[in-house]
C-alpha atoms as a PDB file:
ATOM      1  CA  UNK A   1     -21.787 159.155-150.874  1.00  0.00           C
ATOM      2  CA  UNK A   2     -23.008 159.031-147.302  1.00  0.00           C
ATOM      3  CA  UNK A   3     -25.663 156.864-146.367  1.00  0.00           C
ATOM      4  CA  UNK A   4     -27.000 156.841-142.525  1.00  0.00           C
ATOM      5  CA  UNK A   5     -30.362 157.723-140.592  1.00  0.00           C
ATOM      6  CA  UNK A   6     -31.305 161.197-139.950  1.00  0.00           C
ATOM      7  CA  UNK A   7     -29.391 162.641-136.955  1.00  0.00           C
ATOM      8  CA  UNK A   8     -26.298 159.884-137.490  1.00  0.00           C
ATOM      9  CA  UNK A   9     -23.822 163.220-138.381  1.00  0.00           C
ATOM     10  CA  UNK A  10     -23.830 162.908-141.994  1.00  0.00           C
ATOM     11  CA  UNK A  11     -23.116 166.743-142.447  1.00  0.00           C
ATOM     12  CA  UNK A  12     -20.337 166.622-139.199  1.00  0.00           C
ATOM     13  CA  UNK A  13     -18.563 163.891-141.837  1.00  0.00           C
ATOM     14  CA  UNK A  14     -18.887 166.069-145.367  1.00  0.00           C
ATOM     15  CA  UNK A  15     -17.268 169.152-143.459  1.00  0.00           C
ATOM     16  CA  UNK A  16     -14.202 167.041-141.662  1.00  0.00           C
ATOM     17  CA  UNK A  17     -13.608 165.063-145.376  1.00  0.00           C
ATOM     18  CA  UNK A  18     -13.586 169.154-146.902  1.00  0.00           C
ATOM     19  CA  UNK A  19     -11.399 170.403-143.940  1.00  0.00           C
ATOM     20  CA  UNK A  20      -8.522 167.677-143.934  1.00  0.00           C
ATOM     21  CA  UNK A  21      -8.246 167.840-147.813  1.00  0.00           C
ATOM     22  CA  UNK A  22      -6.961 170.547-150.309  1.00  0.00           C
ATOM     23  CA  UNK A  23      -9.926 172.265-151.088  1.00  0.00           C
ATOM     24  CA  UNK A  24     -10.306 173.229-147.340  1.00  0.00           C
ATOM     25  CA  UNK A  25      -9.243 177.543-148.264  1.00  0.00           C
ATOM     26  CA  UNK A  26     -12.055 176.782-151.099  1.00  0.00           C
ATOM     27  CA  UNK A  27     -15.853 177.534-150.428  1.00  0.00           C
ATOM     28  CA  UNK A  28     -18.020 174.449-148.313  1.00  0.00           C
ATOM     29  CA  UNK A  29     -21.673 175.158-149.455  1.00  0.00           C
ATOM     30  CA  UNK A  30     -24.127 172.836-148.009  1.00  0.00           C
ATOM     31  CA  UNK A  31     -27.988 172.413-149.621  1.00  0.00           C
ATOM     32  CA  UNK A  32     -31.050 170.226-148.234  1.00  0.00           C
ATOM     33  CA  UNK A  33     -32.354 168.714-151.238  1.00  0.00           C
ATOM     34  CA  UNK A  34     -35.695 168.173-149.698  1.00  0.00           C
ATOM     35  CA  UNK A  35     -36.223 170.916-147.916  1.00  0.00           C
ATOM     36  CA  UNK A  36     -36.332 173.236-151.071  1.00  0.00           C
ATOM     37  CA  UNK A  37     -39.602 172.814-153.636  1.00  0.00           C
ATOM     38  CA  UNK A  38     -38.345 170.863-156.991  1.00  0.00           C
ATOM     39  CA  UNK A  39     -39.095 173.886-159.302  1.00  0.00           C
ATOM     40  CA  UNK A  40     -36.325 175.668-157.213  1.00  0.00           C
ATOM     41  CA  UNK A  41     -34.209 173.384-156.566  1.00  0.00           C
ATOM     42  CA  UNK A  42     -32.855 173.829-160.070  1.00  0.00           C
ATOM     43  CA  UNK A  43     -32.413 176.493-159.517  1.00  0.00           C
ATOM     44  CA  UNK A  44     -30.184 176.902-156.592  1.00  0.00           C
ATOM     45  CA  UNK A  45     -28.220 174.667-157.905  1.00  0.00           C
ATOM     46  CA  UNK A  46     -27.453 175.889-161.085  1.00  0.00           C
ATOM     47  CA  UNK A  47     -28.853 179.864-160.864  1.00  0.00           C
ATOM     48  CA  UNK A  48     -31.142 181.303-163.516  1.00  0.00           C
ATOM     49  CA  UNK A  49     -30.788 183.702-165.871  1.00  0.00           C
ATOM     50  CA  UNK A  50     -32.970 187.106-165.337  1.00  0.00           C
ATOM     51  CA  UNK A  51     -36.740 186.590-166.693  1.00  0.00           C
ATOM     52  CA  UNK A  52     -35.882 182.483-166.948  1.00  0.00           C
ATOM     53  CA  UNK A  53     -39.501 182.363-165.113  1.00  0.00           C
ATOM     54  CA  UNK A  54     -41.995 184.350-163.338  1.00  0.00           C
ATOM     55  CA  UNK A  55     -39.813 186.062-159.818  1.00  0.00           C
ATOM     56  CA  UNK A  56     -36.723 185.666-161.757  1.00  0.00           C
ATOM     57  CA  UNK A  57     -36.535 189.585-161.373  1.00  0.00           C
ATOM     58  CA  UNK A  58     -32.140 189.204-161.395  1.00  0.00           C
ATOM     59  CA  UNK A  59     -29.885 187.171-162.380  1.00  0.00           C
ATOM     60  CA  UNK A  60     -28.955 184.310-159.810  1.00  0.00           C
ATOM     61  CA  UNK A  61     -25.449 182.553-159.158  1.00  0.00           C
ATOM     62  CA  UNK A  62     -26.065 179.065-158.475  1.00  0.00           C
ATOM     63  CA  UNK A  63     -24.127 176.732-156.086  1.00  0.00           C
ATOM     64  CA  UNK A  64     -22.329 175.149-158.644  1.00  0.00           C
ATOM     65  CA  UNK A  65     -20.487 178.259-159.646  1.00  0.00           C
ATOM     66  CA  UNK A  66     -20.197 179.763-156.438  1.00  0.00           C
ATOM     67  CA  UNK A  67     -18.360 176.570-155.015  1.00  0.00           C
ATOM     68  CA  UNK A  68     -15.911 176.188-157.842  1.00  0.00           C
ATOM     69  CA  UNK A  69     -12.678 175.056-156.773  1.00  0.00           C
ATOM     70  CA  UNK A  70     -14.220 174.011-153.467  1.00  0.00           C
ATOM     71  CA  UNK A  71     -17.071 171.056-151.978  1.00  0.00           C
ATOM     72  CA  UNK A  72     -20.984 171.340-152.119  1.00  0.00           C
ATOM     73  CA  UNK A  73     -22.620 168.836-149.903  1.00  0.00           C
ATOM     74  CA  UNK A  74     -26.239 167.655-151.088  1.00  0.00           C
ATOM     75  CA  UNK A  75     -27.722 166.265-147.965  1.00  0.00           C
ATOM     76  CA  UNK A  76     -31.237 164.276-148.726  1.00  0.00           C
ATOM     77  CA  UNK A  77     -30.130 163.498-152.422  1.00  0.00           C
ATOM     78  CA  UNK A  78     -32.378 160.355-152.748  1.00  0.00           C
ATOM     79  CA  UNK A  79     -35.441 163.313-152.451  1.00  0.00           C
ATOM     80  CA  UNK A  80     -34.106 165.027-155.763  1.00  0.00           C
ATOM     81  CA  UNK A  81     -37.150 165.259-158.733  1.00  0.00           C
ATOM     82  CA  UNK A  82     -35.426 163.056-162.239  1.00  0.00           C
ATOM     83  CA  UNK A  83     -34.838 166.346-164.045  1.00  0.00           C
ATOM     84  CA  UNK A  84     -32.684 167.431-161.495  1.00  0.00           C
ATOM     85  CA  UNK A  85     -30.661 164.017-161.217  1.00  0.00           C
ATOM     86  CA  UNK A  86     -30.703 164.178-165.275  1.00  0.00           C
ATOM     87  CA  UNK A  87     -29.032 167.632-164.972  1.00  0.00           C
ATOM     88  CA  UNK A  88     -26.802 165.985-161.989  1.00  0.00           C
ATOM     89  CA  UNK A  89     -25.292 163.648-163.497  1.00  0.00           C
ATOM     90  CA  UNK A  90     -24.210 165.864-166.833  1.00  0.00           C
ATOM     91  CA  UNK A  91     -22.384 168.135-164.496  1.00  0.00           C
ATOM     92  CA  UNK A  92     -20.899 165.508-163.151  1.00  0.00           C
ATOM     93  CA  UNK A  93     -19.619 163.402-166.337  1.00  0.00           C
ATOM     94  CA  UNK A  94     -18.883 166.511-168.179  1.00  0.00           C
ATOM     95  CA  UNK A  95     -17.999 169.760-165.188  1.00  0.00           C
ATOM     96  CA  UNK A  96     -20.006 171.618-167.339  1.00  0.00           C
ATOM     97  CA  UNK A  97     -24.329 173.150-166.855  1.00  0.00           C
ATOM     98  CA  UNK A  98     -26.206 176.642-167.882  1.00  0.00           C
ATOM     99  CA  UNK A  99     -28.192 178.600-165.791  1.00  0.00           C
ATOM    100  CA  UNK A 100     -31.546 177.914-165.996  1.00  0.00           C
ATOM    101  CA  UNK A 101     -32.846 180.172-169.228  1.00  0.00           C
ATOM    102  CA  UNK A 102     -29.655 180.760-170.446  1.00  0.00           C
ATOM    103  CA  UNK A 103     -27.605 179.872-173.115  1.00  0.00           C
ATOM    104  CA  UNK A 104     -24.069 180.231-171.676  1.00  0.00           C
ATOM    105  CA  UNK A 105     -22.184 177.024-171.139  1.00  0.00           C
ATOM    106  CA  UNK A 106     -20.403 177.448-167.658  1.00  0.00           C
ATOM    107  CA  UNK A 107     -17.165 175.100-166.462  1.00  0.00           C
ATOM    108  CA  UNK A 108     -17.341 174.235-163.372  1.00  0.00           C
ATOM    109  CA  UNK A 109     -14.713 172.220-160.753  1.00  0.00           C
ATOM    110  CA  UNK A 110     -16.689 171.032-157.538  1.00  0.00           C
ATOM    111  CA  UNK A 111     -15.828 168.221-155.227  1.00  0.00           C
ATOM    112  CA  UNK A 112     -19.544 166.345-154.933  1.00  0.00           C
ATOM    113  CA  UNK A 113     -20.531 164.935-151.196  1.00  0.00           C
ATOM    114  CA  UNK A 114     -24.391 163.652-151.182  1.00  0.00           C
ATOM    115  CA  UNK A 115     -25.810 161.865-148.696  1.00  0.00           C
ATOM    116  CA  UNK A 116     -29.337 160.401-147.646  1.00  0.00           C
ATOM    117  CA  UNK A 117     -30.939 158.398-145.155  1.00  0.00           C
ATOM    118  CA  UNK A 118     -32.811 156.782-148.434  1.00  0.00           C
ATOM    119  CA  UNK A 119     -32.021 153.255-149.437  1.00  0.00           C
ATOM    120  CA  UNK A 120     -30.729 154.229-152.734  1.00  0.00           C
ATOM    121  CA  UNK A 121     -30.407 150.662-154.154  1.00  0.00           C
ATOM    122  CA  UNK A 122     -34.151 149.803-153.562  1.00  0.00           C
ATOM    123  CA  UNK A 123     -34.749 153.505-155.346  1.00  0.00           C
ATOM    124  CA  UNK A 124     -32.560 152.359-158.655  1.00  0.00           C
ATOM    125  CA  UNK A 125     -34.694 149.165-158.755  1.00  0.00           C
ATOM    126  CA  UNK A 126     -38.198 150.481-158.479  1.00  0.00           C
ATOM    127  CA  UNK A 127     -36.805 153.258-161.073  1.00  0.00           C
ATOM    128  CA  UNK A 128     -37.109 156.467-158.714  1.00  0.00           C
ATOM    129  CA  UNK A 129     -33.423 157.050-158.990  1.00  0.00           C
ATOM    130  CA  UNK A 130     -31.292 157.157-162.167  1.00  0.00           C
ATOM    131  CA  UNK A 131     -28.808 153.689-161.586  1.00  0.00           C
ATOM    132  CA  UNK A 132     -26.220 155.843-163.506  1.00  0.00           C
ATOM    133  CA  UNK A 133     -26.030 158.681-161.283  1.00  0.00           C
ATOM    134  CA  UNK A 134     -25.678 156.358-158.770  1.00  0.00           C
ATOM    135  CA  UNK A 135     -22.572 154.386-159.622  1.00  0.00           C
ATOM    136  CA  UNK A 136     -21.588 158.334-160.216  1.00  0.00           C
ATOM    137  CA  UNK A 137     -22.255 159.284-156.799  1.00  0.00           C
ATOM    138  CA  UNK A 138     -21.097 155.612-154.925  1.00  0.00           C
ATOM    139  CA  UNK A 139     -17.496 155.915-156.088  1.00  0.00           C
ATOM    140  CA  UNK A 140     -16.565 155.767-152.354  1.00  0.00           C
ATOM    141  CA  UNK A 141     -19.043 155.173-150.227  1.00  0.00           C
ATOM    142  CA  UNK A 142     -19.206 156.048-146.303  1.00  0.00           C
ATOM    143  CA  UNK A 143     -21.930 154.292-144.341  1.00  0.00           C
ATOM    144  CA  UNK A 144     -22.772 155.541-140.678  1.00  0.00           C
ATOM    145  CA  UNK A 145     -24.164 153.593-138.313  1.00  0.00           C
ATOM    146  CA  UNK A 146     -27.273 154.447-135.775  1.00  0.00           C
ATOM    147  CA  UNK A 147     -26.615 155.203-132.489  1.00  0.00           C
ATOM    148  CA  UNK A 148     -28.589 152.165-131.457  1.00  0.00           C
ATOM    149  CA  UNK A 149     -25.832 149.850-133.320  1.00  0.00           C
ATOM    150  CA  UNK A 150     -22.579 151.481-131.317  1.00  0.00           C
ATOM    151  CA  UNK A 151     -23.795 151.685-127.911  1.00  0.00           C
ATOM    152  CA  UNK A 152     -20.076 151.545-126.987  1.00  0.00           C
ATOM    153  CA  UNK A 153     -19.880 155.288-128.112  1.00  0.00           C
ATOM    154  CA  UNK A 154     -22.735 156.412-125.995  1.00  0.00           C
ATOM    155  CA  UNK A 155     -20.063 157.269-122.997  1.00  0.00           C
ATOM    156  CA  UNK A 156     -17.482 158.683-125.045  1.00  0.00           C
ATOM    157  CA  UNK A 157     -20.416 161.099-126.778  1.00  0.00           C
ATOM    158  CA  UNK A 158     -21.957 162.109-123.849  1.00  0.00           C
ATOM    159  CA  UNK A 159     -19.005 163.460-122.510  1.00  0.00           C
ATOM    160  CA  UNK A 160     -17.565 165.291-125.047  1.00  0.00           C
ATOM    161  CA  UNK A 161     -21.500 166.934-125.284  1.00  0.00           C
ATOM    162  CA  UNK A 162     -21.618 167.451-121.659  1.00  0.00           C
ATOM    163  CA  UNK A 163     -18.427 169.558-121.504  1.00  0.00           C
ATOM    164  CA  UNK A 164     -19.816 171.581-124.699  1.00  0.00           C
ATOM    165  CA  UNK A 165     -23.296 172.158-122.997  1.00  0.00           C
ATOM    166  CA  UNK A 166     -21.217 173.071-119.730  1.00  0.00           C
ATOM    167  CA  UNK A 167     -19.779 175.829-121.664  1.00  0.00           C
ATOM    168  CA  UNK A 168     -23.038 176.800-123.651  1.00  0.00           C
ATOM    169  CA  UNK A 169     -25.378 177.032-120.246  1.00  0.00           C
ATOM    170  CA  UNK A 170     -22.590 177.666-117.587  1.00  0.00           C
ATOM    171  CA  UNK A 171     -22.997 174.683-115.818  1.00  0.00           C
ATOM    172  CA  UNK A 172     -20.489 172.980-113.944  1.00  0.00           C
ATOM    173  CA  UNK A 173     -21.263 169.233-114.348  1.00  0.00           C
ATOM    174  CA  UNK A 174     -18.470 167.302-113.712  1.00  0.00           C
ATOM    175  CA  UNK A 175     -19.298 163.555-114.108  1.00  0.00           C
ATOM    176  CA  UNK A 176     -22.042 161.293-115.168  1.00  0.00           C
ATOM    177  CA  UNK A 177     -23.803 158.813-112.638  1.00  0.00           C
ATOM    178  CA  UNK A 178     -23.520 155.381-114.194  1.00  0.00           C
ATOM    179  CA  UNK A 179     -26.436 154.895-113.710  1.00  0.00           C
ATOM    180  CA  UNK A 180     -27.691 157.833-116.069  1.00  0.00           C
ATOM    181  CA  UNK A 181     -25.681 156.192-118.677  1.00  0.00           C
ATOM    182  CA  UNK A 182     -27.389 152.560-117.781  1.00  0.00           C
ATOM    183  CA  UNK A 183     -30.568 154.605-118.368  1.00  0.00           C
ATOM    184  CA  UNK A 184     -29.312 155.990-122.089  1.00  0.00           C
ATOM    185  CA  UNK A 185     -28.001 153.326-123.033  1.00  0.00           C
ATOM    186  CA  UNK A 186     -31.351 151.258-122.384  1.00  0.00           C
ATOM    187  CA  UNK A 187     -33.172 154.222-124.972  1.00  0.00           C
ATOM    188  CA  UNK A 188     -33.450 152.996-128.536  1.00  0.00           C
ATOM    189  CA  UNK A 189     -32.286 156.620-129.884  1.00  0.00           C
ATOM    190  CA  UNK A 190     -34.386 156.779-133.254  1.00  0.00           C
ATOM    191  CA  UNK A 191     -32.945 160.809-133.520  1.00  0.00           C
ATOM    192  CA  UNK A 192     -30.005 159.377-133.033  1.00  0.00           C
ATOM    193  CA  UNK A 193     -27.265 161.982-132.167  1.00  0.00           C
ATOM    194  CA  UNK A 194     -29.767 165.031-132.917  1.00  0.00           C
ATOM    195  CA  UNK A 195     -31.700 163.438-129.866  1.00  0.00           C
ATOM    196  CA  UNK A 196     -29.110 162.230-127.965  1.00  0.00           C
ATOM    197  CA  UNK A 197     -27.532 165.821-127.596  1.00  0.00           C
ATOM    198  CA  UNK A 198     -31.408 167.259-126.995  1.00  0.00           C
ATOM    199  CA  UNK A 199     -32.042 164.759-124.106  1.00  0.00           C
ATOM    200  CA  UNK A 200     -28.116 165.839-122.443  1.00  0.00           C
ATOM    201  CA  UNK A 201     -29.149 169.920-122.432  1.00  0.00           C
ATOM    202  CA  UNK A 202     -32.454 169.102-121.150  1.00  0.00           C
ATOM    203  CA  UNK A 203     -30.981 167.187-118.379  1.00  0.00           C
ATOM    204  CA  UNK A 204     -27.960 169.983-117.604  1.00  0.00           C
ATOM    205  CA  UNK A 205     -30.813 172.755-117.638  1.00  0.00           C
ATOM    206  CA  UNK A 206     -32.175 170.769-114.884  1.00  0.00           C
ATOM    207  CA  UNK A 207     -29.116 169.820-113.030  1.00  0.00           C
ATOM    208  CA  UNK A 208     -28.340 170.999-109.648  1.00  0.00           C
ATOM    209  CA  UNK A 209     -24.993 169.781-108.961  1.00  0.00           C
ATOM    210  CA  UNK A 210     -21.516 168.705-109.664  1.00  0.00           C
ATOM    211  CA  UNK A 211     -23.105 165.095-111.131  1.00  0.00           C
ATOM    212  CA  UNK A 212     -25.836 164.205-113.559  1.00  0.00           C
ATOM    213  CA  UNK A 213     -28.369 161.787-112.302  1.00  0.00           C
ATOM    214  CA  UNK A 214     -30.611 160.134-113.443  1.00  0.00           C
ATOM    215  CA  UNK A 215     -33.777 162.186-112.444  1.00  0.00           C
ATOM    216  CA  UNK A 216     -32.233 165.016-114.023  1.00  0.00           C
ATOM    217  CA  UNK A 217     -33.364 163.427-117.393  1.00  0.00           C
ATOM    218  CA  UNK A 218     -35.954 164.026-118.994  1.00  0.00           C
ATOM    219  CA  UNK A 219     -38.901 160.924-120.068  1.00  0.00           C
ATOM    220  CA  UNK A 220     -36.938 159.230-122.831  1.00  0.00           C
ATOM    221  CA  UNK A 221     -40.641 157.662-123.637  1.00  0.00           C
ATOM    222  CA  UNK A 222     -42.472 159.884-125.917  1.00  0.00           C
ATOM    223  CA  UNK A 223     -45.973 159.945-125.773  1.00  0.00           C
ATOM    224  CA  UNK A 224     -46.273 157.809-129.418  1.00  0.00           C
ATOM    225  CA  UNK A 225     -43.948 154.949-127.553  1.00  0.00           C
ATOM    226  CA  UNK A 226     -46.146 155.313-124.454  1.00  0.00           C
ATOM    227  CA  UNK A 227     -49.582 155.068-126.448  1.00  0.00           C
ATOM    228  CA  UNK A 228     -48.065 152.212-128.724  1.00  0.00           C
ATOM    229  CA  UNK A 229     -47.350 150.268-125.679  1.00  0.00           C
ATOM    230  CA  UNK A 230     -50.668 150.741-124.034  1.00  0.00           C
ATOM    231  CA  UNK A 231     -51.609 149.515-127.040  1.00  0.00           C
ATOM    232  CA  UNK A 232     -49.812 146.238-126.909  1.00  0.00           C
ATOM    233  CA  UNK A 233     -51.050 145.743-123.369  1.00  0.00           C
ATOM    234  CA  UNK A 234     -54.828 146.329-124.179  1.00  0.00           C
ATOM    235  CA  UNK A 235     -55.654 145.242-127.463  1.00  0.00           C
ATOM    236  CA  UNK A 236     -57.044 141.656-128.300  1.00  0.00           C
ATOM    237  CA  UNK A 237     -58.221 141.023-131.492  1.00  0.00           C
ATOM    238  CA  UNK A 238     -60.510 138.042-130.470  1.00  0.00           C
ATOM    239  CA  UNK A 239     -62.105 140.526-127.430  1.00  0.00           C
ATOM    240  CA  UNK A 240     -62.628 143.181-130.436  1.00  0.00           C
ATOM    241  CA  UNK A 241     -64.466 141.370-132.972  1.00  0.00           C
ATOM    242  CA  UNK A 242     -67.153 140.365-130.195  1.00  0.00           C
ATOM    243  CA  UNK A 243     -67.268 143.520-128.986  1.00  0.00           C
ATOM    244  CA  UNK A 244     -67.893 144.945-132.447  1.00  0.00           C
ATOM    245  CA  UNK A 245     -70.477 141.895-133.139  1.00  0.00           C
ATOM    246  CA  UNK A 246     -72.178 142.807-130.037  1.00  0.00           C
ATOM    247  CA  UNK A 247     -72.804 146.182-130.772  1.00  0.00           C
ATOM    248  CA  UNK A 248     -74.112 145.296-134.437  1.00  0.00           C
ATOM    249  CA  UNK A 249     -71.572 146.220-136.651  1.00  0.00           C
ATOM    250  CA  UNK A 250     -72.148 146.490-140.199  1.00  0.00           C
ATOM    251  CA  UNK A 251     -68.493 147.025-141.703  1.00  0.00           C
ATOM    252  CA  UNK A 252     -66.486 144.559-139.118  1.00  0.00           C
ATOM    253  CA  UNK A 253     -63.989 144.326-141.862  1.00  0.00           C
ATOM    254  CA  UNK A 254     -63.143 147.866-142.112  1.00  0.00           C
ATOM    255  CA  UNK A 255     -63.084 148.987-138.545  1.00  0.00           C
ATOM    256  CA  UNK A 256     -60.846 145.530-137.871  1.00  0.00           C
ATOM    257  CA  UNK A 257     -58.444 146.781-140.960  1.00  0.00           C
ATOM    258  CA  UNK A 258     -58.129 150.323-139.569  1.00  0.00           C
ATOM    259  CA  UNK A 259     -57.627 149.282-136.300  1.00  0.00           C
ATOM    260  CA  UNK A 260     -55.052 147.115-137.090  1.00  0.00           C
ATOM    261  CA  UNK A 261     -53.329 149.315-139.135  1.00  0.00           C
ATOM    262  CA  UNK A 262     -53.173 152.409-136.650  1.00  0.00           C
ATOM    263  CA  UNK A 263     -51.408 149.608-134.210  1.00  0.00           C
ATOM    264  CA  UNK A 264     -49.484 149.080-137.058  1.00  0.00           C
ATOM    265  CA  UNK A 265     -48.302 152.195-138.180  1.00  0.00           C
ATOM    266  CA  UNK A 266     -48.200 153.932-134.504  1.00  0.00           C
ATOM    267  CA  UNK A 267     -45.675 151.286-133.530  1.00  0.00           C
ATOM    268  CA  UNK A 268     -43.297 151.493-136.561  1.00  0.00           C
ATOM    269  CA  UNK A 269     -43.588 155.622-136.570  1.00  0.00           C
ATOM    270  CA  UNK A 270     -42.532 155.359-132.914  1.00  0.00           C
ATOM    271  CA  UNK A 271     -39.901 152.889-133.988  1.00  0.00           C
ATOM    272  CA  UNK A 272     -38.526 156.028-136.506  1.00  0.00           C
ATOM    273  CA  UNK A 273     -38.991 158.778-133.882  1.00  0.00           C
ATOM    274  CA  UNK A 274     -41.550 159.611-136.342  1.00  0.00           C
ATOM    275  CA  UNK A 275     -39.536 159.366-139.626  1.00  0.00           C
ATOM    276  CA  UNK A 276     -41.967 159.029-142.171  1.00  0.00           C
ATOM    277  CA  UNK A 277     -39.721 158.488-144.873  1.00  0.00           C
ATOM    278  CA  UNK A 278     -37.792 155.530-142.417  1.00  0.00           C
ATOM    279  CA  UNK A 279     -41.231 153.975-141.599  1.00  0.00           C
ATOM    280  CA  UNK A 280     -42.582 154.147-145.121  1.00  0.00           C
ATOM    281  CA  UNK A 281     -39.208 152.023-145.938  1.00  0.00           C
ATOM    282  CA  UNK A 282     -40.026 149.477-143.397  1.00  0.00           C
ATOM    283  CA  UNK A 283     -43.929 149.257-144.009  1.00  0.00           C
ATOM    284  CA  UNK A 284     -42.413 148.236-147.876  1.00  0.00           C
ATOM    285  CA  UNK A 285     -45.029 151.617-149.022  1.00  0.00           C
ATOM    286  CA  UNK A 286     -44.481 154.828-150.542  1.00  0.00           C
ATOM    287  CA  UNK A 287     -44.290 157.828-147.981  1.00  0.00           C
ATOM    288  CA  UNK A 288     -47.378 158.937-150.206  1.00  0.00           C
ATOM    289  CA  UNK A 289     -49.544 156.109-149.187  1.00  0.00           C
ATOM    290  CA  UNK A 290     -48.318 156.501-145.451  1.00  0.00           C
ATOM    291  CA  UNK A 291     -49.140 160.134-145.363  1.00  0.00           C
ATOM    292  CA  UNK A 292     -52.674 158.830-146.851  1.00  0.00           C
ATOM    293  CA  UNK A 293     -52.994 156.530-143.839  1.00  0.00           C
ATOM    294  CA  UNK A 294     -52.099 158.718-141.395  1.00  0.00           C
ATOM    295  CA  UNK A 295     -54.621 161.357-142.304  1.00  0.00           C
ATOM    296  CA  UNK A 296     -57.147 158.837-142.905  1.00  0.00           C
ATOM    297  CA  UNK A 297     -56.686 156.326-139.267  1.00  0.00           C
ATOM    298  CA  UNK A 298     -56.192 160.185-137.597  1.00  0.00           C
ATOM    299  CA  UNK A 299     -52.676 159.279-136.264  1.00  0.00           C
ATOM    300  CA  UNK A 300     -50.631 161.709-134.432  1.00  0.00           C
ATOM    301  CA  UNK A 301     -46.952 162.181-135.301  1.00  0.00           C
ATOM    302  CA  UNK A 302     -44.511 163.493-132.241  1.00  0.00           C
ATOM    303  CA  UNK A 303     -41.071 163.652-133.341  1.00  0.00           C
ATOM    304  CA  UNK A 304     -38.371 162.981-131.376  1.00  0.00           C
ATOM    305  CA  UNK A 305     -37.455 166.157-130.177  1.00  0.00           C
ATOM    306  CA  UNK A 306     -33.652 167.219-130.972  1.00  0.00           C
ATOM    307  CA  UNK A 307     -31.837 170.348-131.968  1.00  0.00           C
ATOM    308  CA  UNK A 308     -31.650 171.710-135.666  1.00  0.00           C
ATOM    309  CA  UNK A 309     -27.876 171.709-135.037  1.00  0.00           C
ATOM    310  CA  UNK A 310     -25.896 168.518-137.024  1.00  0.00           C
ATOM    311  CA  UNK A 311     -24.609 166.320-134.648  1.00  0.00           C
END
């Protein structure tokens, strides 16, 4: 199991355990458990049989079988529905599933990597994830640190990305200014790696010589950070409430609550880079009830910009 923020290089860390081990000449199938719908999901996990359900025009091969003898990866596993952690765990205990509408027991041998950016343990207790799949899945447990929390990587990684991006957009950027890396180092990085190798082809697109500078970067402040910290600046509840009394209001309360709470929420979604599942986690609310909110208070989300690549 592989628990770390999004962007922290959770994939990068399934592939290196597959390639130094002997299943590396075996298939390395990787699947987003959240980015596919639950009712297929099953699915591609396990195949179907032909006519199992409306579409099902063929027969499908699942990943399970088609990564026997070798490792599937299940990034985002904290996301899965609990019929598919049910079926999970039984291939698990027992190396053994059927395609969905079939009858045909299959036997399966698959080394199991899953990882999520999910606090699994608080999952288990409110009863959103099975505690036995779990202590399947947490045999050995690898748990990556944000970029924030090893700073003392930051010149090590920006180097190795530099000479990549030198080779990818046939620039010749020999050396960082210290003072660039004063500047990213001084960024809190909630994309973490995804961002951090975004911000370092922005700035070689925009270099114009043998060093990167600083002004070659692009505005590490997005505009959520930059509104949140107007925000800070401006806003006095004391000032607000007279202002509101002033002008008659007749639902102080509400407009005082939803004020609030856009402050609120703005400042922990820029604190995520816009991770709604992160920010739910800190606000101690479902990501339901903070998709709610933010339709309801009007919020804007801006991502963190990064590549789709894994870091």
């Amino acid at each position: 199991l592989i628990l770390g923020e999004s962007g922290t290089g959770k994939e990068l860390v399934a592939r290196a355990i597959y390639q130094h081990s002997n299943r590396a000449r075996a298939p390395f199938l990787a699947i987003n458990c959240a980015a596919i719908p639950e009712t297929l999901l099953e699915s591609e996990l396990f195949g179907h049989e032909k006519g199992a359900f409306t579409g099902a025009e063929r027969k499908r091969i699942g990943k399970f079988e088609q990564c026997h003898g070798g490792t599937l990866f299940l990034d985002e596993t904290g996301d899965m529905s609990p019929l598919t952690q049910t079926k999970l765990l039984r291939v698990l205990q027992e190396q053994r599933f059927e395609r969905v509408g079939g009858g045909e027991t299959i036997q399966t041998d698959v080394r199991l990597i899953a990882a999520t950016n999910r606090d699994l343990d608080k999952l288990v207790a409110a009863g959103e994830f099975r505690s036995d799949l779990f202590y399947r899945l947490s045999t050995f447990t690898i748990k990556l640190p944000p970029l924030r929390e090893r700073l003392e990587d930051l010149p090590l990684l920006v180097e190795h990305f530099v000479k990549r991006f030198n080779r990818e957009l046939n620039k010749e950027v020999q050396r960082v200014a210290p003072e660039t890396l004063e500047a990213l180092k001084r960024h809190s990085w909630p994309g973490n790696l995804r961002e951090l190798q975004s911000v370092l082809k922005q700035a070689l697109l925009k270099a114009t010589g043998p060093i990167l500078l600083p002004a070659f970067l692009p505005d590490l402040a997005t505009p959520m950070a930059k509104a949140a910290a107007e925000e800070r600046e401006s806003f006095d509840l004391e000032s607000y409430v007279q202002q509101r009394l002033a002008a008659g209001s007749e639902d102080l309360h509400a407009e005082v609550q939803n004020m609030v709470e856009t402050i609120l929420l703005t400042r922990v979604l820029t604190r995520t880079g816009g991770n709604q599942l992160q920010a739910a986690k800190i606000l101690g609310i479902t990501r339901g009830s903070l998709r709610t909110k933010i339709r309801a208070l009007g919020i804007t989300i801006e991502k963190a910009v990064w590549t789709e690549e894994e870091a």
